[in-house]
C-alpha atoms as a PDB file:
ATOM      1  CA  UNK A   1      -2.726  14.822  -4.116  1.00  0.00           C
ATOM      2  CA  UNK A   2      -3.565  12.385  -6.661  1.00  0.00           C
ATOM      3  CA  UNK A   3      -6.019   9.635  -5.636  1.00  0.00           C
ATOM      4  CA  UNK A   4      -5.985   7.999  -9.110  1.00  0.00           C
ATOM      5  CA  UNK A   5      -4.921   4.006  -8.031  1.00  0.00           C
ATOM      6  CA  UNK A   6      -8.201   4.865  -5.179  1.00  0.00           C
ATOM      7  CA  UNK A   7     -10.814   3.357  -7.784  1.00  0.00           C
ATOM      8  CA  UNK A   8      -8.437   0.458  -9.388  1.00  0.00           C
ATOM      9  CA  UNK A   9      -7.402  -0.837  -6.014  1.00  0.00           C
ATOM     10  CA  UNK A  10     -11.538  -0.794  -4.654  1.00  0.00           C
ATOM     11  CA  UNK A  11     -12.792  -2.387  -8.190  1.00  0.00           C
ATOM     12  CA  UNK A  12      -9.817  -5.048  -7.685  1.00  0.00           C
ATOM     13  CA  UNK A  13     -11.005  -6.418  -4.660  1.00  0.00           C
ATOM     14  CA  UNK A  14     -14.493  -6.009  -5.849  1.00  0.00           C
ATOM     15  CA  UNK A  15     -15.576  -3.686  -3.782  1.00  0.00           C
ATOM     16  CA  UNK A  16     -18.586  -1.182  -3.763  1.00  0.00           C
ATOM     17  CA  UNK A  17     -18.288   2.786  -3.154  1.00  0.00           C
ATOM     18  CA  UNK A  18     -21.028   2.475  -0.778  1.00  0.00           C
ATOM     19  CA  UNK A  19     -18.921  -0.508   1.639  1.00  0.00           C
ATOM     20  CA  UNK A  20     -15.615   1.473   1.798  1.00  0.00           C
ATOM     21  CA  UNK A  21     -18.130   4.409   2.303  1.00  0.00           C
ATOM     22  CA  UNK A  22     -19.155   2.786   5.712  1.00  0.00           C
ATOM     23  CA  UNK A  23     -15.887   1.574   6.280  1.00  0.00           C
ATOM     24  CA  UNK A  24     -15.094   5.406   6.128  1.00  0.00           C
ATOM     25  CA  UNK A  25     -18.025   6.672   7.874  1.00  0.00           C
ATOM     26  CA  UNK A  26     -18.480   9.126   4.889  1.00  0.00           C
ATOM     27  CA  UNK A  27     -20.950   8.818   2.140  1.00  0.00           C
ATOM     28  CA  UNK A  28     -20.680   6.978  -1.466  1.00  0.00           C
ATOM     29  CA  UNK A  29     -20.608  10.312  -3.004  1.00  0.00           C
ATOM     30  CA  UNK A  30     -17.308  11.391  -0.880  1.00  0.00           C
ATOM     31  CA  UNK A  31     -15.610   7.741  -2.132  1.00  0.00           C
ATOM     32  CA  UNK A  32     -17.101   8.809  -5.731  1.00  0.00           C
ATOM     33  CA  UNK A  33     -15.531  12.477  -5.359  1.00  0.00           C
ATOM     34  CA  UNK A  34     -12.244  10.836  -4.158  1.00  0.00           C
ATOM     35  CA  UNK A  35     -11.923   8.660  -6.845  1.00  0.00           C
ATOM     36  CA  UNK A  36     -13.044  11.345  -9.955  1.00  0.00           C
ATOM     37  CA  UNK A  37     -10.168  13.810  -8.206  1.00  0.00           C
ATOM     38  CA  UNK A  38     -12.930  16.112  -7.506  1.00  0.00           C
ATOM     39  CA  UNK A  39     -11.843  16.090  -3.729  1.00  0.00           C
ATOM     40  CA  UNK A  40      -9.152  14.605  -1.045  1.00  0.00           C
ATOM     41  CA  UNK A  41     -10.244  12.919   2.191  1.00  0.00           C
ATOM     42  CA  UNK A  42      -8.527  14.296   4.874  1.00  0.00           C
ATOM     43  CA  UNK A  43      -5.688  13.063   6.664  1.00  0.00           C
ATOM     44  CA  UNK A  44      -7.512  10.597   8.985  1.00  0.00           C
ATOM     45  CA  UNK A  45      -9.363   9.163   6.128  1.00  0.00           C
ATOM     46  CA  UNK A  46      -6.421   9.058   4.231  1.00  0.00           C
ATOM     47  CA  UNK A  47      -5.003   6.734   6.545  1.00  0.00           C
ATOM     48  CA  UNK A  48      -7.891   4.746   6.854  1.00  0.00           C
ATOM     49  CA  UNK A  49      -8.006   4.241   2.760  1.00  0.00           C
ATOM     50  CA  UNK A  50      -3.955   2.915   2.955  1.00  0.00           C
ATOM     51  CA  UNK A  51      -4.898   1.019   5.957  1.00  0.00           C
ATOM     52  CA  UNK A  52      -8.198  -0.538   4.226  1.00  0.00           C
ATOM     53  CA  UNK A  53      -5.954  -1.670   0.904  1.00  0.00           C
ATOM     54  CA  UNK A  54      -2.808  -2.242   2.752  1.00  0.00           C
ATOM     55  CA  UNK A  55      -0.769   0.160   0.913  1.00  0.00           C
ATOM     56  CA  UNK A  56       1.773   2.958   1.791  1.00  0.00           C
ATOM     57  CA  UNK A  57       0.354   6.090   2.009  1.00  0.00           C
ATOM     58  CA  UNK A  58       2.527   6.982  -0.498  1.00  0.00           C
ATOM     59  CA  UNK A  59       1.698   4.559  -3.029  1.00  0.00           C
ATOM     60  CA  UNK A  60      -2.018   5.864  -2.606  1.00  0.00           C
ATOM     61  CA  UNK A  61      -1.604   9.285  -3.835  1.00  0.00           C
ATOM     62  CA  UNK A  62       0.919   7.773  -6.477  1.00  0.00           C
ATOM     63  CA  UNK A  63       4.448   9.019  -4.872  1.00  0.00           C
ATOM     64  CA  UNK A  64       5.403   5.897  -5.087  1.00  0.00           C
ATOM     65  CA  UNK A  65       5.552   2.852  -7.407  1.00  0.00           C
ATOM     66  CA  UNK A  66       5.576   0.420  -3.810  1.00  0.00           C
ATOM     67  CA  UNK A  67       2.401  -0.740  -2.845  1.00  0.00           C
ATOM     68  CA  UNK A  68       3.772  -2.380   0.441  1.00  0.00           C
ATOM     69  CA  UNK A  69       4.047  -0.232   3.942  1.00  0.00           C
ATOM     70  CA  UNK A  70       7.806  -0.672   4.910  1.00  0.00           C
ATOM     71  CA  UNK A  71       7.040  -1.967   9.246  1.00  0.00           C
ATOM     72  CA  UNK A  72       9.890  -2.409  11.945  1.00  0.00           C
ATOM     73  CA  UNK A  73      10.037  -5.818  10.819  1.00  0.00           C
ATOM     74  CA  UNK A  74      11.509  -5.152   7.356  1.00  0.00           C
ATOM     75  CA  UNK A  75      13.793  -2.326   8.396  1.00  0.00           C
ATOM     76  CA  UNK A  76      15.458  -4.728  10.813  1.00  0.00           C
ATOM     77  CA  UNK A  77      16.144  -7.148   7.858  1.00  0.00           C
ATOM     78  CA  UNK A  78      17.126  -4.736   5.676  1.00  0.00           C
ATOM     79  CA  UNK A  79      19.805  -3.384   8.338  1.00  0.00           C
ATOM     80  CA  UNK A  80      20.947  -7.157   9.080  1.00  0.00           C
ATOM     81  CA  UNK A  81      21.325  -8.417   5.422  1.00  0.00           C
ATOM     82  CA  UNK A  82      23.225  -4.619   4.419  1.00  0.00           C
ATOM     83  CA  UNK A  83      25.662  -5.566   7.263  1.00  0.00           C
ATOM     84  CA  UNK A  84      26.799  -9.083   5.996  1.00  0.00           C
ATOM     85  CA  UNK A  85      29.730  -9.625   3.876  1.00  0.00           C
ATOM     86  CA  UNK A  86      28.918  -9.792   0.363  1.00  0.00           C
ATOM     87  CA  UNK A  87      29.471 -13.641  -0.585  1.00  0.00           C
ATOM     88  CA  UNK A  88      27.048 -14.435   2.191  1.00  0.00           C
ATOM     89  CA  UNK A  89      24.186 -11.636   1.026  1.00  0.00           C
ATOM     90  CA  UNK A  90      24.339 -13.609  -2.299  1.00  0.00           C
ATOM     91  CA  UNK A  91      24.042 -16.811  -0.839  1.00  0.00           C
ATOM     92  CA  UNK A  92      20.916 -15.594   0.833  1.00  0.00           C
ATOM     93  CA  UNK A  93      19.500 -13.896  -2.245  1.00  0.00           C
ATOM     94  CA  UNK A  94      19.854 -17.150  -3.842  1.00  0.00           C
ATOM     95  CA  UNK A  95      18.218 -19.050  -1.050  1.00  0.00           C
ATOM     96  CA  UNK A  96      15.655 -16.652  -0.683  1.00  0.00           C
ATOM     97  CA  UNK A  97      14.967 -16.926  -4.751  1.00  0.00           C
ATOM     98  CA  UNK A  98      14.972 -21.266  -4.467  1.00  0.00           C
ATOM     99  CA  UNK A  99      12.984 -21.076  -1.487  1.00  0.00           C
ATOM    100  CA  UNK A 100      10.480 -18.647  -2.840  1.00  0.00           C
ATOM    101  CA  UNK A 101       9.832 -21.567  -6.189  1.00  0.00           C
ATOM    102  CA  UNK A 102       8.304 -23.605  -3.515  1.00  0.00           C
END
């Protein structure tokens, strides 16, 4: 497990070891250890970190380049926009780009 983006996503938001230590409920030296690779939170804390930043799992221990946690929500739009005809997935890829300018 690599917990490398740990420390870039806690110094983005400005955060301190010691306040996503609490957040935790382990110490500032266990957030420090985490984020030198020294050693990995367990599974429960694991979730907690994604959870904290709002990232995937995945992204966390860098399997993944996608930040964003894929919910129900986004699989159902990804199903309904797959199933229309292609003219019509353009159209909304194009409305979707205009309205996005706003």
């Amino acid at each position: 497990m690599n917990l490398s983006r740990l420390k870039h996503l806690r110094k983005q938001r400005h955060i301190s070891q010691q306040v996503l230590a609490d957040h935790l409920g382990v110490s500032a030296q266990s957030v420090a250890n985490y984020e030198n690779l020294k050693y990995e939170p367990d599974i429960p804390t694991l979730l907690k970190l994604a959870a904290y930043f709002d990232v995937s799992v995945d992204y966390l221990i860098g399997a993944s380049e996608l930040a964003y946690r894929v919910g129900e929500q986004d699989i159902t739009l990804l199903r309904l926009v797959h199933q229309l005809p292609e003219p019509a997935r353009q159209a909304l890829i194009e409305f979707l780009q205009v309205a996005g300018q706003r």
